[in-house]
Protein backbone atom coordinates (compact mmCIF):
# COMPACT_ATOMS: atom_id res chain seq x y z
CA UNK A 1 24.20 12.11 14.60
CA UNK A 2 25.89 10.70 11.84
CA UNK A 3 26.69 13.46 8.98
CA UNK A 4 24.43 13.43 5.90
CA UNK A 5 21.86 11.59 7.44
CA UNK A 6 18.65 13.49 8.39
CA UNK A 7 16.12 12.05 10.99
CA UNK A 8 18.80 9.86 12.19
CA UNK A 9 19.83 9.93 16.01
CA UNK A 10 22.64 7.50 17.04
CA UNK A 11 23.19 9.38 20.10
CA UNK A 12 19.78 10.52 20.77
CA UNK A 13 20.81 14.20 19.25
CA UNK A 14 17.78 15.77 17.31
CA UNK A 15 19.88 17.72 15.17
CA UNK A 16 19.22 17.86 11.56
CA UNK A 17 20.75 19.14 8.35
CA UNK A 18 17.82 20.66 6.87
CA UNK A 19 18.90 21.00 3.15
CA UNK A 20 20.58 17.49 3.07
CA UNK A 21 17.03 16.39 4.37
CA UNK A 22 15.28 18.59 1.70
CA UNK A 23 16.86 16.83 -0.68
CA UNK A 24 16.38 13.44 0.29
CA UNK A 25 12.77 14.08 0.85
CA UNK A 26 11.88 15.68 -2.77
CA UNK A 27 13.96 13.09 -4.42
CA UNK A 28 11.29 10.52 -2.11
CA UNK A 29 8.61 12.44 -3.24
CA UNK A 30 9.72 12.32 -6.81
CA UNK A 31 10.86 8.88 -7.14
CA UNK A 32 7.44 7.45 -5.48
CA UNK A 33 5.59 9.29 -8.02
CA UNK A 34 7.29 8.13 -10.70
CA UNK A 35 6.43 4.52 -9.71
CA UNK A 36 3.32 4.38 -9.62
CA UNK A 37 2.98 6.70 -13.28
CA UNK A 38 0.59 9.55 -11.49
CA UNK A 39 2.00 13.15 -11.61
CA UNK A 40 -0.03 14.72 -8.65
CA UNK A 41 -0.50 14.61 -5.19
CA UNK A 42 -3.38 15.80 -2.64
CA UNK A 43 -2.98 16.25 0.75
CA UNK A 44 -5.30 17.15 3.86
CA UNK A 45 -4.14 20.74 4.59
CA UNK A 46 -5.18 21.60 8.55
CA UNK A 47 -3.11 24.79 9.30
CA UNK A 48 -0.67 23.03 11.33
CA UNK A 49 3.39 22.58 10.68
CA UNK A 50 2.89 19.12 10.11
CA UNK A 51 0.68 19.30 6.95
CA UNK A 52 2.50 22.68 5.96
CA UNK A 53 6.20 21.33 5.98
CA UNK A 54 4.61 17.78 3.79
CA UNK A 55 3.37 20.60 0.85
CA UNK A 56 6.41 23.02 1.09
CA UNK A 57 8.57 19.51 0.26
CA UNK A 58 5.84 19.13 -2.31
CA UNK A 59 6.10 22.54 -3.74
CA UNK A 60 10.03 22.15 -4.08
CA UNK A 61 9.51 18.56 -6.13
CA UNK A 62 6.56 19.17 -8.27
CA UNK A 63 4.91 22.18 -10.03
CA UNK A 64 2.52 23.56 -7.61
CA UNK A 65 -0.84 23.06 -9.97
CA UNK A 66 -0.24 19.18 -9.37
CA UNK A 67 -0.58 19.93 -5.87
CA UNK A 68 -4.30 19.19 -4.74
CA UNK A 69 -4.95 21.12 -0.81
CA UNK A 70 -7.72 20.15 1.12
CA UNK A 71 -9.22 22.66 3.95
CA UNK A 72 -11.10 20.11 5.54
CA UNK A 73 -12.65 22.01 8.52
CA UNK A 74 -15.57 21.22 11.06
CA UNK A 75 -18.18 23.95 12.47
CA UNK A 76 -16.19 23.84 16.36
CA UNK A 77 -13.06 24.18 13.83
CA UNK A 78 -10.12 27.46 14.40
CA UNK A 79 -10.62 30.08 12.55
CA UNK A 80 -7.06 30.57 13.07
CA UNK A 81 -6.07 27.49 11.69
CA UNK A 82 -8.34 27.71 8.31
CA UNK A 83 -6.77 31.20 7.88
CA UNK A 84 -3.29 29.68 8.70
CA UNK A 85 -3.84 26.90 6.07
CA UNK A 86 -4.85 29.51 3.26
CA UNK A 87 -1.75 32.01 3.78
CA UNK A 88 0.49 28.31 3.17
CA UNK A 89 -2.45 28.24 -0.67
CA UNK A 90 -1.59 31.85 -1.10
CA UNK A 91 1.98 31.41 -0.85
CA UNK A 92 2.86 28.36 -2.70
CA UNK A 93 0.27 28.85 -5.40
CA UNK A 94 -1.20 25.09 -4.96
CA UNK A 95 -4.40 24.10 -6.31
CA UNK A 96 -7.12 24.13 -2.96
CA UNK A 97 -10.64 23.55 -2.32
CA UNK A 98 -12.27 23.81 0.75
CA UNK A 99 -14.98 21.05 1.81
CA UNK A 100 -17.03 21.19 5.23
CA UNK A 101 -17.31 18.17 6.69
CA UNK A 102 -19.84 18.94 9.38
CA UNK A 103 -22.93 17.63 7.28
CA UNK A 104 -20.61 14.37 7.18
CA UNK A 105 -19.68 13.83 10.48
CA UNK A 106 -22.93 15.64 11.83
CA UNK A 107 -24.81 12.88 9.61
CA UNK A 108 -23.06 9.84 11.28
CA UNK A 109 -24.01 10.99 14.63
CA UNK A 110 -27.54 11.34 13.67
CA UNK A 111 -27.46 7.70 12.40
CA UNK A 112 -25.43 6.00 15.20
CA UNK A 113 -26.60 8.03 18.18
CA UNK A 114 -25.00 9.97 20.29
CA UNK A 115 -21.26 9.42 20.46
CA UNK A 116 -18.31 10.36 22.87
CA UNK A 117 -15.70 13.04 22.07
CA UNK A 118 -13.10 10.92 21.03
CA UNK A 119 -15.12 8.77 18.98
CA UNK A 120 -16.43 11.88 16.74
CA UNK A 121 -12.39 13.04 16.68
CA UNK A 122 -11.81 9.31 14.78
CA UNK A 123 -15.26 9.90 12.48
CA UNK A 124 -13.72 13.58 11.64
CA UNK A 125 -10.49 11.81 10.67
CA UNK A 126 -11.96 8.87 8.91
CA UNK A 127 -14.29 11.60 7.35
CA UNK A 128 -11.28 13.97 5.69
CA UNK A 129 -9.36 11.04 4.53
CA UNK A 130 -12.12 9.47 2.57
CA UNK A 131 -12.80 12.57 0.56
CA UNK A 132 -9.23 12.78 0.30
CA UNK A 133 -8.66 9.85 -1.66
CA UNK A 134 -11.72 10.56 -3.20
CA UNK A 135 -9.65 14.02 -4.32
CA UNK A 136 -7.14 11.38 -5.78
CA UNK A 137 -9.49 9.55 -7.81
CA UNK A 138 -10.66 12.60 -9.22
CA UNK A 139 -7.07 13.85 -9.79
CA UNK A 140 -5.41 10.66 -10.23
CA UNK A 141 -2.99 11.51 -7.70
CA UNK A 142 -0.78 9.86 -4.82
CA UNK A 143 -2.18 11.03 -1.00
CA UNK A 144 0.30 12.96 0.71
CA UNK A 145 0.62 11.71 4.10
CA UNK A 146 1.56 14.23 6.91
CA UNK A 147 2.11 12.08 10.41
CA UNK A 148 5.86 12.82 11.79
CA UNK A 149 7.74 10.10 13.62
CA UNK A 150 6.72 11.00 17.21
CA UNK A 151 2.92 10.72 16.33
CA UNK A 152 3.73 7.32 14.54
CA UNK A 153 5.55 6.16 17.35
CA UNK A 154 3.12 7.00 20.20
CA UNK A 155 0.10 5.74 18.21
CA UNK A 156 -1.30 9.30 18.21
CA UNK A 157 -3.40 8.76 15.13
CA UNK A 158 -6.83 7.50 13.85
CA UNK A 159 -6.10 3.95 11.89
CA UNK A 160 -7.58 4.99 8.77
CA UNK A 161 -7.62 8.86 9.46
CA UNK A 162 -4.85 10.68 9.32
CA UNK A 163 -2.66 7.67 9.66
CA UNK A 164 -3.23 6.96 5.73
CA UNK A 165 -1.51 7.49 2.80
CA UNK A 166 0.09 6.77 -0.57
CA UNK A 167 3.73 8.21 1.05
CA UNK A 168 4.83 10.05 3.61
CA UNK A 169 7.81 11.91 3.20
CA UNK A 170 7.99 13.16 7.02
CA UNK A 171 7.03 9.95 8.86
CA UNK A 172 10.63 9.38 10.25
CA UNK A 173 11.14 13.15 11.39
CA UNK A 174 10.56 13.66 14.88
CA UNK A 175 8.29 17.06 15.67
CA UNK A 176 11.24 18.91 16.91
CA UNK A 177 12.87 18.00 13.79
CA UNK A 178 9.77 19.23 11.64
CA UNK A 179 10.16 22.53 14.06
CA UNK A 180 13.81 23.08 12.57
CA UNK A 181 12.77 21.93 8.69
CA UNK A 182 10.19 24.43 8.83
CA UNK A 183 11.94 27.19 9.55
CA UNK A 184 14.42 26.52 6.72
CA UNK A 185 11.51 25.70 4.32
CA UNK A 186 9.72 28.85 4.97
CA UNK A 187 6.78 27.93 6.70
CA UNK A 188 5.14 30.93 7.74
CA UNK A 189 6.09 31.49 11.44
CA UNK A 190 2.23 31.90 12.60
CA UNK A 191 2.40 28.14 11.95
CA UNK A 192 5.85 26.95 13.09
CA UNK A 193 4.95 28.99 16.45
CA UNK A 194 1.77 27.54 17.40
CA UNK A 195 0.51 25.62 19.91
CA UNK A 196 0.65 21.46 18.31
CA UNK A 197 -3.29 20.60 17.91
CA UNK A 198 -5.14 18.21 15.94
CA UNK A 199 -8.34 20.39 16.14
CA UNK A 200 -10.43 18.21 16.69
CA UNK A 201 -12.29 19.84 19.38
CA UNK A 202 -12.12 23.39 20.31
CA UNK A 203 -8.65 24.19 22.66
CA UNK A 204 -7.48 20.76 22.29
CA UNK A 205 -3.81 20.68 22.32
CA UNK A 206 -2.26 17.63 21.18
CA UNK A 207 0.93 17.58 24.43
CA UNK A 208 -1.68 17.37 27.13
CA UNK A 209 -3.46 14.87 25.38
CA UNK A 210 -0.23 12.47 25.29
CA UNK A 211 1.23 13.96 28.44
CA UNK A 212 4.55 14.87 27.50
CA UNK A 213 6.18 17.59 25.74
CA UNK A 214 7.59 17.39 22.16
CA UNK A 215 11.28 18.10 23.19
CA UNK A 216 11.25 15.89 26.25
CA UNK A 217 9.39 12.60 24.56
CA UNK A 218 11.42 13.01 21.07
CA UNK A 219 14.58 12.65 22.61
CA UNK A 220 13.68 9.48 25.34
CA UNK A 221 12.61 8.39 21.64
CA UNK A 222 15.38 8.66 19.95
CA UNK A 223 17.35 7.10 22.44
CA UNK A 224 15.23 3.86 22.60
CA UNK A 225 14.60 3.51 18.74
CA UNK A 226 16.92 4.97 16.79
CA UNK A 227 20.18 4.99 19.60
CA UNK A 228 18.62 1.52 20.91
CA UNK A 229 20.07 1.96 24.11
CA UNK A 230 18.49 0.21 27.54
CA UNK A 231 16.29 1.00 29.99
CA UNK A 232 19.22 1.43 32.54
CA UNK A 233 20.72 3.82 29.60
CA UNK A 234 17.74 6.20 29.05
CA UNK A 235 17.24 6.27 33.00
CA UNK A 236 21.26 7.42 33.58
CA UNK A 237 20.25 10.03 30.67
CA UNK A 238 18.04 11.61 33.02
CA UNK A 239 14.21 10.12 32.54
CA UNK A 240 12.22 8.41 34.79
CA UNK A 241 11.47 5.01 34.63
CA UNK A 242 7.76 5.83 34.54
CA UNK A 243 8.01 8.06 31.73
CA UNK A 244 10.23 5.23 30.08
CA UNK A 245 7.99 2.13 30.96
CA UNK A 246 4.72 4.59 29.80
CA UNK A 247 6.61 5.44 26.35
CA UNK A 248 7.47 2.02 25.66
CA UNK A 249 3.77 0.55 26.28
CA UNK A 250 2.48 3.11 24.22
CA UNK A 251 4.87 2.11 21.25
CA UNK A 252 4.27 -1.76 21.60
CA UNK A 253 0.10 -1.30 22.01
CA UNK A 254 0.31 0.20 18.84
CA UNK A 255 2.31 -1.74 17.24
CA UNK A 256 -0.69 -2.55 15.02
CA UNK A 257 -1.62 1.24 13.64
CA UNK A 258 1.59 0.74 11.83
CA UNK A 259 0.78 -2.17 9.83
CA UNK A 260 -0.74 -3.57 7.12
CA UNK A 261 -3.73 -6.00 8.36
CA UNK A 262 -2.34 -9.59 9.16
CA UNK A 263 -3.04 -12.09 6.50
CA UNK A 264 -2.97 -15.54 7.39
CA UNK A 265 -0.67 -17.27 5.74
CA UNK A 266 -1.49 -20.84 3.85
CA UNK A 267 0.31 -20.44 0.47
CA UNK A 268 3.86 -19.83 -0.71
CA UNK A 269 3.78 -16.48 -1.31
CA UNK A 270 1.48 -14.22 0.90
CA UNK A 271 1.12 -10.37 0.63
CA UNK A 272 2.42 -8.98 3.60
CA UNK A 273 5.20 -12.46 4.47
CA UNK A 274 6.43 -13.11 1.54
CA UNK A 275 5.43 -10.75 -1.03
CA UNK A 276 6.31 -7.64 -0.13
CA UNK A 277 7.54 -5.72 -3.23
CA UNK A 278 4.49 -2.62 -3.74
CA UNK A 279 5.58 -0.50 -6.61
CA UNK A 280 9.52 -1.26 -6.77
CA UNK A 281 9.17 -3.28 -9.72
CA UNK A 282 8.44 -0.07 -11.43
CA UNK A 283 10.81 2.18 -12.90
């Protein structure tokens, strides 16, 4: 990895320099705000690292009343996880509310009909995000996102869920580099040590849902994207051509989930071709 840049793997090391990338990522945070004129930020808060390490950058960039939590939990929701997601309130001293979303989510099925398990997961998502930015109305803040680099990657995400945001300060971090930040941020290790889950069902558990580990998938990752190297390369590095042709699908299928919609084009300038300057005229 080259030195003084965080999140990025030449060599398909997953090594970071957590207080270079603390830095970069408050002075992100801070500069994005600043652009737009808002002051505060909200952010789904679930319990898990992800979520946690997004509002410990946060609560190093901003003064922790402009810092609008969300416990957004469902009736099958952890206990474990709600409880985790307070300690992070109690310790930073961030603003938080706490809104059930079961008479939401319980409400669509009742309109819609019966639905399957993944389906509700996606309304659950959907359902946290809009009161989210309904948070940021109400606060006139920025959305925090909280999706690392490996989720973005794999398409592990609900378009419109938990795949939106204003910014996202750990979107190019890989989850075994959110693992190391965490630890140097100070995310309490009930967090940093638990099983990866979106909790969107009870005992769901987010590795045997993409079947691959965190370690093993990051760096065949890192390799292809960041290192670029070939299919011949990643297979001498030890990985099977399976697990390489099944991680490559998976990042071209969803190549849409991490895009804007497609305009057509029939002018000069179109938003998304030709105009593509959000914010950065803004200083």
């Amino acid at each position: 990895m080259t030195k003084g840049s965080p999140g990025v793997a030449l060599d398909g090391s997953l090594e970071l320099d957590p207080q270079w990338t603390t830095k970069i990522l408050s002075n992100f945070i801070r500069t994005e705000l600043h652009r737009t004129g808002l002051r505060d930020l909200v952010l789904g808060l679930s319990g898990g690292i992800d979520s946690a390490v997004a509002v410990y950058l946060a609560a190093r960039t901003i003064e922790p009343p402009r810092i609008h939590a969300c416990l957004l939990p469902y009736r099958t929701s952890s206990e474990d996880s709600l409880r985790d997601a307070r300690s992070v309130v109690d310790d930073l001293g961030i603003d938080a509310e706490t809104i059930e979303i079961s008479p939401i989510v319980d409400g669509f099925g009742k309109t819609t009909g019966e639905v399957d398990r993944l389906r509700l997961g996606n309304v659950m998502a959907r359902a946290r995000m809009t009161l989210l930015y309904d948070r940021s109305a109400a606060h006139r803040a920025l959305v925090l996102g909280t999706s690392n680099k490996t989720e973005l990657l794999l398409g592990y995400g609900t378009l419109h869920g938990d795949l939106a945001s204003a910014l996202n300060p750990i979107g190019d971090l890989y989850k075994t580099q959110i693992r190391s930040l965490a630890e140097h941020l100070g995310v309490p290790e009930s967090i940093r040590t638990k099983p990866p889950s979106a909790d969107l069902w009870p005992d769901q558990n987010d590795e045997d849902e993409l079947g691959f580990r965190y370690e093993e998938v990051d760096r065949l990752l890192a390799l292809l994207i960041d290192a670029r190297v070939s299919r011949a390369t990643a297979i001498e590095a030890g990985f099977s051509a399976g697990v390489i042709d099944d991680v490559t699908h998976r990042i071209v299928r969803t190549q849409f989930k991490r895009k804007l919609s497609i305009i057509a084009k029939i002018s000069t300038r179109s938003i998304g071709w030709d105009f593509r300057y959000p914010r950065d005229w803004m200083t």
